[in-house]
Protein backbone atom coordinates (compact mmCIF):
# COMPACT_ATOMS: atom_id res chain seq x y z
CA UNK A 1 -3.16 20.71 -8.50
CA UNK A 2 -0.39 18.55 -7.22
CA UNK A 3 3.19 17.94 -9.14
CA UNK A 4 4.30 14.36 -10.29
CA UNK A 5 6.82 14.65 -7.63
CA UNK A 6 4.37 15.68 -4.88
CA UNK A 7 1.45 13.10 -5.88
CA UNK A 8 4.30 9.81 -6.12
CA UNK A 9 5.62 10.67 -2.85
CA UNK A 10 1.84 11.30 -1.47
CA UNK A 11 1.45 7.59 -3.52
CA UNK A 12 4.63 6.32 -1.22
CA UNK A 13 3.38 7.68 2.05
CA UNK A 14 0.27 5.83 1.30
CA UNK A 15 1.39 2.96 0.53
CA UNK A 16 3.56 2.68 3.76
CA UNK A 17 0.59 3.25 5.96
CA UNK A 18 -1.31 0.38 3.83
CA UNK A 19 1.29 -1.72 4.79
CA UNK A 20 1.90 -0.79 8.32
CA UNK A 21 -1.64 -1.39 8.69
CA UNK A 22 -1.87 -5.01 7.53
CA UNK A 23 0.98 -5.92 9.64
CA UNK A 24 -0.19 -4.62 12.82
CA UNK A 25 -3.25 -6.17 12.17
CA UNK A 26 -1.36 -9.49 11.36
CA UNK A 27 1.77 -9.46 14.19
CA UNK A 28 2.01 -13.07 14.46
CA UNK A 29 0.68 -14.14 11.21
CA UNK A 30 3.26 -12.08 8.97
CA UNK A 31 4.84 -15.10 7.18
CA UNK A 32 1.20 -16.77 6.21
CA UNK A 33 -0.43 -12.89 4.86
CA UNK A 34 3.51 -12.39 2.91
CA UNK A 35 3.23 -15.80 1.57
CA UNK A 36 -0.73 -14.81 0.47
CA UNK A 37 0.78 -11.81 -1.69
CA UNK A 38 4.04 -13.84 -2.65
CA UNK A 39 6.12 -12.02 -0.51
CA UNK A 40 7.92 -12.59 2.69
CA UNK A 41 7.67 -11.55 6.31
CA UNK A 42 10.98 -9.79 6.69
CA UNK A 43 10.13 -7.80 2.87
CA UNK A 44 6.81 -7.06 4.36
CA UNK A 45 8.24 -5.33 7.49
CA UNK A 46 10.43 -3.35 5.40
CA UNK A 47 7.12 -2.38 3.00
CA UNK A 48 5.51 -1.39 6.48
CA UNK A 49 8.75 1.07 6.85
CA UNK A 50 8.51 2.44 4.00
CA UNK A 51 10.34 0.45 1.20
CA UNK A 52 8.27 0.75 -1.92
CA UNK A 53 7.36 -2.93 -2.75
CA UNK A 54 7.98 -4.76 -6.47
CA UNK A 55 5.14 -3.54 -8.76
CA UNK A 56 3.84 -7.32 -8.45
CA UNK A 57 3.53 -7.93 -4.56
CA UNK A 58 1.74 -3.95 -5.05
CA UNK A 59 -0.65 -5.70 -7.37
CA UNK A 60 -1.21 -8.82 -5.42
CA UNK A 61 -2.06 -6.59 -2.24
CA UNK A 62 -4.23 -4.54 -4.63
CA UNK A 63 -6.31 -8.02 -5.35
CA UNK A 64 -5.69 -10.32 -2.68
CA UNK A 65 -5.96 -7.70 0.33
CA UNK A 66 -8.55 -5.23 -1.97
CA UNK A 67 -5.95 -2.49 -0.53
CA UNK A 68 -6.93 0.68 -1.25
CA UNK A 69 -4.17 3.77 -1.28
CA UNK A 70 -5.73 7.50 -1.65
CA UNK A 71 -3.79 10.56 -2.27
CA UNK A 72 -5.07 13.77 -1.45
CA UNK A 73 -5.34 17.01 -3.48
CA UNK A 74 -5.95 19.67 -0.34
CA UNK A 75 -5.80 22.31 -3.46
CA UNK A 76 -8.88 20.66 -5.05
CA UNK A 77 -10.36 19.33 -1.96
CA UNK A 78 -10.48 15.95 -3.51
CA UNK A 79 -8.94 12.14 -2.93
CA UNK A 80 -7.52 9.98 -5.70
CA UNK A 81 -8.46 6.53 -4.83
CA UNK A 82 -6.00 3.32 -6.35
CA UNK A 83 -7.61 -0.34 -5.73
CA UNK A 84 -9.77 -3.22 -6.75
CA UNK A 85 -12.96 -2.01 -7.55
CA UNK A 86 -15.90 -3.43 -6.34
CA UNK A 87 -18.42 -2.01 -8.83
């Protein structure tokens, strides 16, 4: 099993590559997707580098994006999955 300190900064790591993802995927259109999550495009760059963003733009992604971060637990062989549900 994983430590609090282990499974937040697996949660941070994860969140960086969810971000890093959107904006390569948006390069060009950074202002319009920050704007989507109330955000902006320099504060999104700096969530793609790994600033943890404001519980509130996290949430927005969660819904507006349906981001999905997983941390995995190699020492259970399982993935903890944090998102919008579609079920």
């Amino acid at each position: 099993m994983i430590s609090g300190l282990e499974a937040r900064e697996k949660f941070r790591h994860s969140i960086k590559e969810a971000f890093a993802e959107v904006v390569g995927k948006r390069k060009g259109h950074l202002e319009v997707a920050a704007a989507a999550i109330g955000s902006s495009r320099q504060s999104l760059e700096q969530y793609a580098a790994g600033t943890v963003p404001r519980a509130d733009v996290l949430l927005a992604a969660f819904i507006i994006w349906e981001m999905v971060i997983r941390i995995e637990d190699p020492s259970r062989n399982s993935c903890h999955s944090f998102g919008q549900s579609t079920t």
